[in-house]
C-alpha atoms as a PDB file:
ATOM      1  CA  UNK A   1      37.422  11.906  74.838  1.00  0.00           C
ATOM      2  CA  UNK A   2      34.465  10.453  76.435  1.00  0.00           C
ATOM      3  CA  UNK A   3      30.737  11.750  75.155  1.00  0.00           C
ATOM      4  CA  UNK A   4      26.980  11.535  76.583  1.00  0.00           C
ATOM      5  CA  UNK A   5      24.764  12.054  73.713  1.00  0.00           C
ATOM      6  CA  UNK A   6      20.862  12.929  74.616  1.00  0.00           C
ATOM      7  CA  UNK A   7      18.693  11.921  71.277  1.00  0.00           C
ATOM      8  CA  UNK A   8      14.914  12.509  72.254  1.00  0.00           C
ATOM      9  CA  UNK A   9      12.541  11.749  69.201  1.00  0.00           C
ATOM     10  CA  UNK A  10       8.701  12.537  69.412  1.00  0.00           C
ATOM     11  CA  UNK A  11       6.024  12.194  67.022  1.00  0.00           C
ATOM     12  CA  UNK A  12       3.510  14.924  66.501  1.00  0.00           C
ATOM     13  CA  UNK A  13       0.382  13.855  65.193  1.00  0.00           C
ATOM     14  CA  UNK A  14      -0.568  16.548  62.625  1.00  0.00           C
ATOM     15  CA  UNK A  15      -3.660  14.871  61.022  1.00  0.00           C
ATOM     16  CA  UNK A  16      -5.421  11.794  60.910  1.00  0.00           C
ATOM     17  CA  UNK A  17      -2.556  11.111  57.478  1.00  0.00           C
ATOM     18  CA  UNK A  18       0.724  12.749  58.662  1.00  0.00           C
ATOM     19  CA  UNK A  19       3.390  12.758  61.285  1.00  0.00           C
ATOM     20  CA  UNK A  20       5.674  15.694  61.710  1.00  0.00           C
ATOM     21  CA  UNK A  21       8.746  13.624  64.000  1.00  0.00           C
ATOM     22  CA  UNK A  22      11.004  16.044  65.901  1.00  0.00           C
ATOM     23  CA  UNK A  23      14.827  14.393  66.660  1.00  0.00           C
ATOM     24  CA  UNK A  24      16.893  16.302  68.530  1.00  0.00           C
ATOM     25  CA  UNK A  25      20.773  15.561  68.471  1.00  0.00           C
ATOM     26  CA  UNK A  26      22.597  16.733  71.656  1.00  0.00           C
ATOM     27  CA  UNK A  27      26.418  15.366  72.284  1.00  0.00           C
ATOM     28  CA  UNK A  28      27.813  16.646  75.643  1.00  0.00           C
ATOM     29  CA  UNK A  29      31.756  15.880  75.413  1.00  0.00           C
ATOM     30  CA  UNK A  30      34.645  15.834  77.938  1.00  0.00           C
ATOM     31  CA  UNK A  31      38.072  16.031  75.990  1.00  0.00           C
ATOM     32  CA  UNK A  32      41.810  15.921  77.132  1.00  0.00           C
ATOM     33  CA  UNK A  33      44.676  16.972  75.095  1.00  0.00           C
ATOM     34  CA  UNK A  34      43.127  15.897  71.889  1.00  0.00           C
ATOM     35  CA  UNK A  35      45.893  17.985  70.499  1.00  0.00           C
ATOM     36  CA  UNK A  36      49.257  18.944  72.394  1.00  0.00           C
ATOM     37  CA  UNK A  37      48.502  21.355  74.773  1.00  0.00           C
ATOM     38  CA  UNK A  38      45.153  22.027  74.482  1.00  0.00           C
ATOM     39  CA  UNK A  39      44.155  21.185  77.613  1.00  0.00           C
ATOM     40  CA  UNK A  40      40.592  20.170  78.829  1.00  0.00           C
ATOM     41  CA  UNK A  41      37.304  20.863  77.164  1.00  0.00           C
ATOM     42  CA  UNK A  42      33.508  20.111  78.635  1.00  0.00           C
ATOM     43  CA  UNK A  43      30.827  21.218  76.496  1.00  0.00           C
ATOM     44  CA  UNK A  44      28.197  21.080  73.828  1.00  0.00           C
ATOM     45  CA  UNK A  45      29.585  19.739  70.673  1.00  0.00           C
ATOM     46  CA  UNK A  46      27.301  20.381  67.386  1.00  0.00           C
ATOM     47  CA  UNK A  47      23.680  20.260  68.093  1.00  0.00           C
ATOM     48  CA  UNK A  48      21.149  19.445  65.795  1.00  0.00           C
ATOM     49  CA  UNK A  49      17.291  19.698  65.287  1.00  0.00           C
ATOM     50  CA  UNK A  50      15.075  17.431  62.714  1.00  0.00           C
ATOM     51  CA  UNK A  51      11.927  16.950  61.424  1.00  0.00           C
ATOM     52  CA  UNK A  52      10.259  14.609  59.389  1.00  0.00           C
ATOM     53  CA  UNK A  53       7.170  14.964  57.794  1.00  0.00           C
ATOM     54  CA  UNK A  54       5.828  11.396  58.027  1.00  0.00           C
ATOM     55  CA  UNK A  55       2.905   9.693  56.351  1.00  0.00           C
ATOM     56  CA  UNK A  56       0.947   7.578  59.739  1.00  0.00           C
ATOM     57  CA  UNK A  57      -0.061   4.868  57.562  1.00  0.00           C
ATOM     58  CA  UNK A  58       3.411   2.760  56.549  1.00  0.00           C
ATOM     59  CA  UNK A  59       3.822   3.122  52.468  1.00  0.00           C
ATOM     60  CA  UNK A  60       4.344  -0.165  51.712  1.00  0.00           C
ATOM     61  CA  UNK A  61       4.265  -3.737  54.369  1.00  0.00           C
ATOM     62  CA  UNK A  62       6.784  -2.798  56.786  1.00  0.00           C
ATOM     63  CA  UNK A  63       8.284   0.605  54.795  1.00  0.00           C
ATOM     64  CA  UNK A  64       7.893   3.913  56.817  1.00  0.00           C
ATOM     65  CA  UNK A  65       9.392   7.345  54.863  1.00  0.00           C
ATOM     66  CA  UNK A  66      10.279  10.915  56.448  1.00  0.00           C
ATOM     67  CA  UNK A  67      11.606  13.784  54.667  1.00  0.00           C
ATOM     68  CA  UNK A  68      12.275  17.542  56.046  1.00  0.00           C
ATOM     69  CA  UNK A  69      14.670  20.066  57.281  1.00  0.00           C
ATOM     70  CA  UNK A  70      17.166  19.814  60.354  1.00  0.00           C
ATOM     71  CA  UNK A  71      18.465  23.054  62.208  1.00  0.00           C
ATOM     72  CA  UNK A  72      22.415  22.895  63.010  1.00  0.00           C
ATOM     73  CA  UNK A  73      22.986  24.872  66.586  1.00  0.00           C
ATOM     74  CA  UNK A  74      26.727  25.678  67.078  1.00  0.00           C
ATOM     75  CA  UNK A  75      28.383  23.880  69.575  1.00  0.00           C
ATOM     76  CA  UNK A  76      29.502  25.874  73.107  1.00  0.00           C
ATOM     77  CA  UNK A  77      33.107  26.470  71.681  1.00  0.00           C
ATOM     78  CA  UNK A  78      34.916  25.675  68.972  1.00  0.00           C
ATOM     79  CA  UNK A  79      37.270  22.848  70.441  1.00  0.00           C
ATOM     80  CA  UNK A  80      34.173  21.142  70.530  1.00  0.00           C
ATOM     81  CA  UNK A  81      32.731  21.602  66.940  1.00  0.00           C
ATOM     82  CA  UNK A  82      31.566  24.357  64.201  1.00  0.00           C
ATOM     83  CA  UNK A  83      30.598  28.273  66.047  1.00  0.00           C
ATOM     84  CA  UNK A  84      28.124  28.852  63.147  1.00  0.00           C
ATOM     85  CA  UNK A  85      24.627  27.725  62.489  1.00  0.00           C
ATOM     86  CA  UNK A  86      23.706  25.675  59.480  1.00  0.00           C
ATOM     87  CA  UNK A  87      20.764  24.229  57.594  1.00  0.00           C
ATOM     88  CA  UNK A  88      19.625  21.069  55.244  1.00  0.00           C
ATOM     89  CA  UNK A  89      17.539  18.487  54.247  1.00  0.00           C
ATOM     90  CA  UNK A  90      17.439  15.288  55.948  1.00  0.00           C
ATOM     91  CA  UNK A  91      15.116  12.327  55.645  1.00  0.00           C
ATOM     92  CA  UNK A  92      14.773   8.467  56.661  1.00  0.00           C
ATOM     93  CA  UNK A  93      13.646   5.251  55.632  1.00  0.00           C
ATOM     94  CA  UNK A  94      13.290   2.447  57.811  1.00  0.00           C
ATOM     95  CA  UNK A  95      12.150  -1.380  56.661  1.00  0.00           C
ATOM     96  CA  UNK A  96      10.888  -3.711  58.983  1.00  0.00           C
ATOM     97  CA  UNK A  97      10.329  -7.483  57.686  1.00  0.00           C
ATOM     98  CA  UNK A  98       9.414  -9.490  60.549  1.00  0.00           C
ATOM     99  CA  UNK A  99      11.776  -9.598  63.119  1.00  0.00           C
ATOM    100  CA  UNK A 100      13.986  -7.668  61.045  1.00  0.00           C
ATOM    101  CA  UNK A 101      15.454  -3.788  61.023  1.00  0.00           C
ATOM    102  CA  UNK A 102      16.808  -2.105  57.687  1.00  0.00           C
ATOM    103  CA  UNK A 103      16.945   1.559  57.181  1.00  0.00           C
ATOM    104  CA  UNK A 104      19.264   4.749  56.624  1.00  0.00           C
ATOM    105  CA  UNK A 105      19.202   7.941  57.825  1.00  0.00           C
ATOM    106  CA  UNK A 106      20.622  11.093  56.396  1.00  0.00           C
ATOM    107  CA  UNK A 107      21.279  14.579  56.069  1.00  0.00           C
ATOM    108  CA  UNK A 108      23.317  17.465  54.553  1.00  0.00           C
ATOM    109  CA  UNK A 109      24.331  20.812  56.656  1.00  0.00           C
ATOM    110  CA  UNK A 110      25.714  23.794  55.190  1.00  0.00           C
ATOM    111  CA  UNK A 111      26.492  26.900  57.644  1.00  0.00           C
ATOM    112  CA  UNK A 112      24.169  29.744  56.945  1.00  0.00           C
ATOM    113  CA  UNK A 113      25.216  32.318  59.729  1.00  0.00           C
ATOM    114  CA  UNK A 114      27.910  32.900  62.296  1.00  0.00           C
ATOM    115  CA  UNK A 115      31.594  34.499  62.220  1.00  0.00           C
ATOM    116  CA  UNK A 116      32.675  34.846  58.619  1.00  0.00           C
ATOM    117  CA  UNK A 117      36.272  33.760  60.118  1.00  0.00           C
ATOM    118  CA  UNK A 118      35.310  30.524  60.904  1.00  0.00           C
ATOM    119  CA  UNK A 119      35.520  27.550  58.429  1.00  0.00           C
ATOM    120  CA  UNK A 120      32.247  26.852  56.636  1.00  0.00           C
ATOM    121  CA  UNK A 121      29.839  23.505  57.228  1.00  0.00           C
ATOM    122  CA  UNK A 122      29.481  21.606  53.759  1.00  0.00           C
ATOM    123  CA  UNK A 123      28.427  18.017  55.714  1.00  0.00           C
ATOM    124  CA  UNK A 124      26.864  14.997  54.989  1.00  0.00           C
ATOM    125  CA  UNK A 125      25.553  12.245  56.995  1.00  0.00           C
ATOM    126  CA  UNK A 126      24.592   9.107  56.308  1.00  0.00           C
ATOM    127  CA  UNK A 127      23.529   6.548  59.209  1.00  0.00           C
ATOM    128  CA  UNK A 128      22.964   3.205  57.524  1.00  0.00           C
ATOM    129  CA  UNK A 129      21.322   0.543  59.916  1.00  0.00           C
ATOM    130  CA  UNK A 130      20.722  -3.212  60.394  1.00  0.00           C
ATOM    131  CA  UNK A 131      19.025  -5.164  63.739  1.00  0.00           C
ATOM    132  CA  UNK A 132      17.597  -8.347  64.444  1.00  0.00           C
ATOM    133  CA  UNK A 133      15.229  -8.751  67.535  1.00  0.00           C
ATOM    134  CA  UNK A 134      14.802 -12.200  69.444  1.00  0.00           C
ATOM    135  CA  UNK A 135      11.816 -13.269  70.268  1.00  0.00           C
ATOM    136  CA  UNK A 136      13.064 -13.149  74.038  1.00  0.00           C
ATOM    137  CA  UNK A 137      13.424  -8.955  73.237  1.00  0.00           C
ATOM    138  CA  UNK A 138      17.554  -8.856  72.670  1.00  0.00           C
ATOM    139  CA  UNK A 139      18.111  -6.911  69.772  1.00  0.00           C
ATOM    140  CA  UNK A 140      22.126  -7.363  67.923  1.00  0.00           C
ATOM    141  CA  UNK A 141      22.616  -4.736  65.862  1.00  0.00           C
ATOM    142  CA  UNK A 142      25.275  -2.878  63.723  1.00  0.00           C
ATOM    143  CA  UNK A 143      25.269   0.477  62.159  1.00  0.00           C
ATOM    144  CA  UNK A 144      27.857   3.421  60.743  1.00  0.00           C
ATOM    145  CA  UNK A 145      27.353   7.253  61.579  1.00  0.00           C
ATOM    146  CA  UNK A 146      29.538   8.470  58.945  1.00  0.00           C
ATOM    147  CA  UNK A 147      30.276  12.255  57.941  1.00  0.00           C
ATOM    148  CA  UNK A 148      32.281  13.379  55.108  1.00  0.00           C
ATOM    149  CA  UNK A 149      33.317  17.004  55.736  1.00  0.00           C
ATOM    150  CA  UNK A 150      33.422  18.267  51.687  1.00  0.00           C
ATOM    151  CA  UNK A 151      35.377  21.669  52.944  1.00  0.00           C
ATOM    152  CA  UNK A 152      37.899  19.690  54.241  1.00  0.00           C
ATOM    153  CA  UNK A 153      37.465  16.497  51.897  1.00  0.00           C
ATOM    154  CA  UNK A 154      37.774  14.281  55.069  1.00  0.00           C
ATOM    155  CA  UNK A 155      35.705  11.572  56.177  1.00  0.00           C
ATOM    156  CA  UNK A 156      35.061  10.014  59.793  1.00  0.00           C
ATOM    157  CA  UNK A 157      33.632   6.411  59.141  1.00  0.00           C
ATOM    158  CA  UNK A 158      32.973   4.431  62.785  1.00  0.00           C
ATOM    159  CA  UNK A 159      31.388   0.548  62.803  1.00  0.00           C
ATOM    160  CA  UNK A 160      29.036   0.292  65.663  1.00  0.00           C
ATOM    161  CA  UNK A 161      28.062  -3.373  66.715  1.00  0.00           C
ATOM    162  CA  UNK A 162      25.810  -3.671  69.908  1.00  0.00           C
ATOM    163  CA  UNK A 163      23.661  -5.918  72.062  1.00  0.00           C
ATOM    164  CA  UNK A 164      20.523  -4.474  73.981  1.00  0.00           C
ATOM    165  CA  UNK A 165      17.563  -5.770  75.689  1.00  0.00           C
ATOM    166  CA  UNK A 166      14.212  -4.382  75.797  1.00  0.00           C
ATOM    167  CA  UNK A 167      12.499  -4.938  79.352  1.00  0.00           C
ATOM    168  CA  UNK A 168       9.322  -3.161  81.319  1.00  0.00           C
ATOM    169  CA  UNK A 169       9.907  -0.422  83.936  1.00  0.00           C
ATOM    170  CA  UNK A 170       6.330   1.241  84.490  1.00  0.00           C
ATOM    171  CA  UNK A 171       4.161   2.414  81.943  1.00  0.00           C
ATOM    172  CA  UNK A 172       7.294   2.558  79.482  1.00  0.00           C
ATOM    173  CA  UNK A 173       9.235   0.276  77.739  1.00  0.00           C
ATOM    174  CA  UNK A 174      13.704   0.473  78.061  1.00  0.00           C
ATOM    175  CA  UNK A 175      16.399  -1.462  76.259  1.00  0.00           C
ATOM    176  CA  UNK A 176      20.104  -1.005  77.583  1.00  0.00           C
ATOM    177  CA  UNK A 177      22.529  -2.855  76.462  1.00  0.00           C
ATOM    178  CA  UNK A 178      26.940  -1.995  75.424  1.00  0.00           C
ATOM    179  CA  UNK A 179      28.284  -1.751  72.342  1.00  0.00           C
ATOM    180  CA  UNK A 180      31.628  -1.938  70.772  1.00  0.00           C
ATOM    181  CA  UNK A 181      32.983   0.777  67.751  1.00  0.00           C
ATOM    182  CA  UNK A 182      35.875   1.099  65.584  1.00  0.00           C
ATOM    183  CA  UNK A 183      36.613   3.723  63.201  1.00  0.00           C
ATOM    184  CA  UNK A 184      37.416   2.611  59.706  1.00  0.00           C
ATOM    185  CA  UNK A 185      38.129   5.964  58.622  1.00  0.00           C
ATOM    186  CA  UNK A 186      38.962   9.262  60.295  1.00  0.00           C
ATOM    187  CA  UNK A 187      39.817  12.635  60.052  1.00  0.00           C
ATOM    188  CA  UNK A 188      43.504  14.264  61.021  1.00  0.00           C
ATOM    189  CA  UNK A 189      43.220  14.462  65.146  1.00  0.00           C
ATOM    190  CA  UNK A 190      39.746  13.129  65.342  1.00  0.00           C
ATOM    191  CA  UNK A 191      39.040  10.116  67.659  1.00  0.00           C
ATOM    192  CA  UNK A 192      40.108   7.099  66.111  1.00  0.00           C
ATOM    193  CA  UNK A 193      40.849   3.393  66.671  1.00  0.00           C
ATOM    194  CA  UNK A 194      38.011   1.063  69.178  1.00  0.00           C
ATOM    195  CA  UNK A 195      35.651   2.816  71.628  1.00  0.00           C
ATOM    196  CA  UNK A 196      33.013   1.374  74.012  1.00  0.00           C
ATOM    197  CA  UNK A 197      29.511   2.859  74.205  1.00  0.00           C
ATOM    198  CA  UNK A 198      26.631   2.013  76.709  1.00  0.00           C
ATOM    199  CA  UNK A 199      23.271   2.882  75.323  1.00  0.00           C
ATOM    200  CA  UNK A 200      19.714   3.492  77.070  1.00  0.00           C
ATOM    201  CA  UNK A 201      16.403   4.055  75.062  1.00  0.00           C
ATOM    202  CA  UNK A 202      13.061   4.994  76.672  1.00  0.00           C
ATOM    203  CA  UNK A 203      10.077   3.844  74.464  1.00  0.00           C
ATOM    204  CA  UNK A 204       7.187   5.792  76.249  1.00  0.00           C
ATOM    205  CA  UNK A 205       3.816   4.646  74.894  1.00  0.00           C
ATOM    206  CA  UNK A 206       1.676   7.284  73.142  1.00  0.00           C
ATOM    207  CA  UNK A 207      -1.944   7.609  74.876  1.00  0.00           C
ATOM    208  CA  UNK A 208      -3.203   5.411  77.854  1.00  0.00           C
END
């Protein structure tokens, strides 16, 4: 299976105080025989929709909090992930000592509408995260986007290690760089084993 995931984030600036931050979560996935027979899939795969109610001002040197619901969308067909829609907390915390990165990011989904036939969402997600930036702008970093599915009582644990570099094109800032994963633990027919990922982030700057 190979993926493209699009993750735009933008801050709102509610008040002089507070931040509302929308991330959007959108996996686009191209799939072969994943299981005997099933043939090809290309498609949306389980879309989801965040916000964070932020405070502007960091709570403590370096510590920025954000806490609010995310909106599950259900993926174009259900090779690709859940048909129903679900609905959950999330929030984040991100530390940043010097050159630094420490933070975790998580949610929980369960499916509030859809075909009764279809298996039910119960998810959690926990992204726990680690970088260090060079003063030259490479940035090594290594991270987990883990799930545990409770319905199911299955968990899909991947280790992502990467190297990017943050250069100028324009009026924005962009860091590419690869990245190796392996999953440590995985559900029944799920990917498994290494995988290679290529990453691109757009920093835009906000005003003039």
């Amino acid at each position: 299976s190979n993926y493209v995931r699009f993750q735009p984030v933008l801050p709102i600036h509610v008040d002089e105080d507070w931040n509302v931050i929308t991330r959007l979560y959108m996996p686009i996935i191209e799939q072969q025989d994943v299981s005997p027979g099933s043939g090809t899939q290309v498609g949306l795969a389980d879309v989801n929709l965040s916000f964070f109610l932020s405070p502007r001002a960091t709570v403590a040197r370096g510590l920025t909090l954000g806490l609010g619901p995310v909106v599950g969308f259900p993926a174009s067909q259900s090779a690709l992930g859940s048909p129903k829609w679900s609905l959950g907390p999330t929030a984040a915390i991100v530390w940043q000592p010097g050159p630094w990165t420490f933070g975790l990011l998580t949610r929980q989904l369960w499916s509030v509408a859809g075909s009764p036939g279809e298996a039910d969402i119960n998810e959690t997600y926990m992204q726990p995260f680690m970088s260090y930036t060079t003063q030259d702008a490479w940035t090594f970093g290594i991270n987990s986007e883990s799930s545990y599915y409770w319905t199911d009582d299955e968990a899909s644990v991947p280790i992502n290690v990467s190297a990017t570099k943050l250069m100028r094109l324009g009026g924005a800032a962009v860091s590419i760089g690869p990245g190796i994963r392996y999953w440590v633990e995985d559900p029944d027919g799920a990917a498994h084993g290494w995988g290679f990922r290529f990453e691109t982030t757009v920093i835009f700057p906000d005003g003039p």
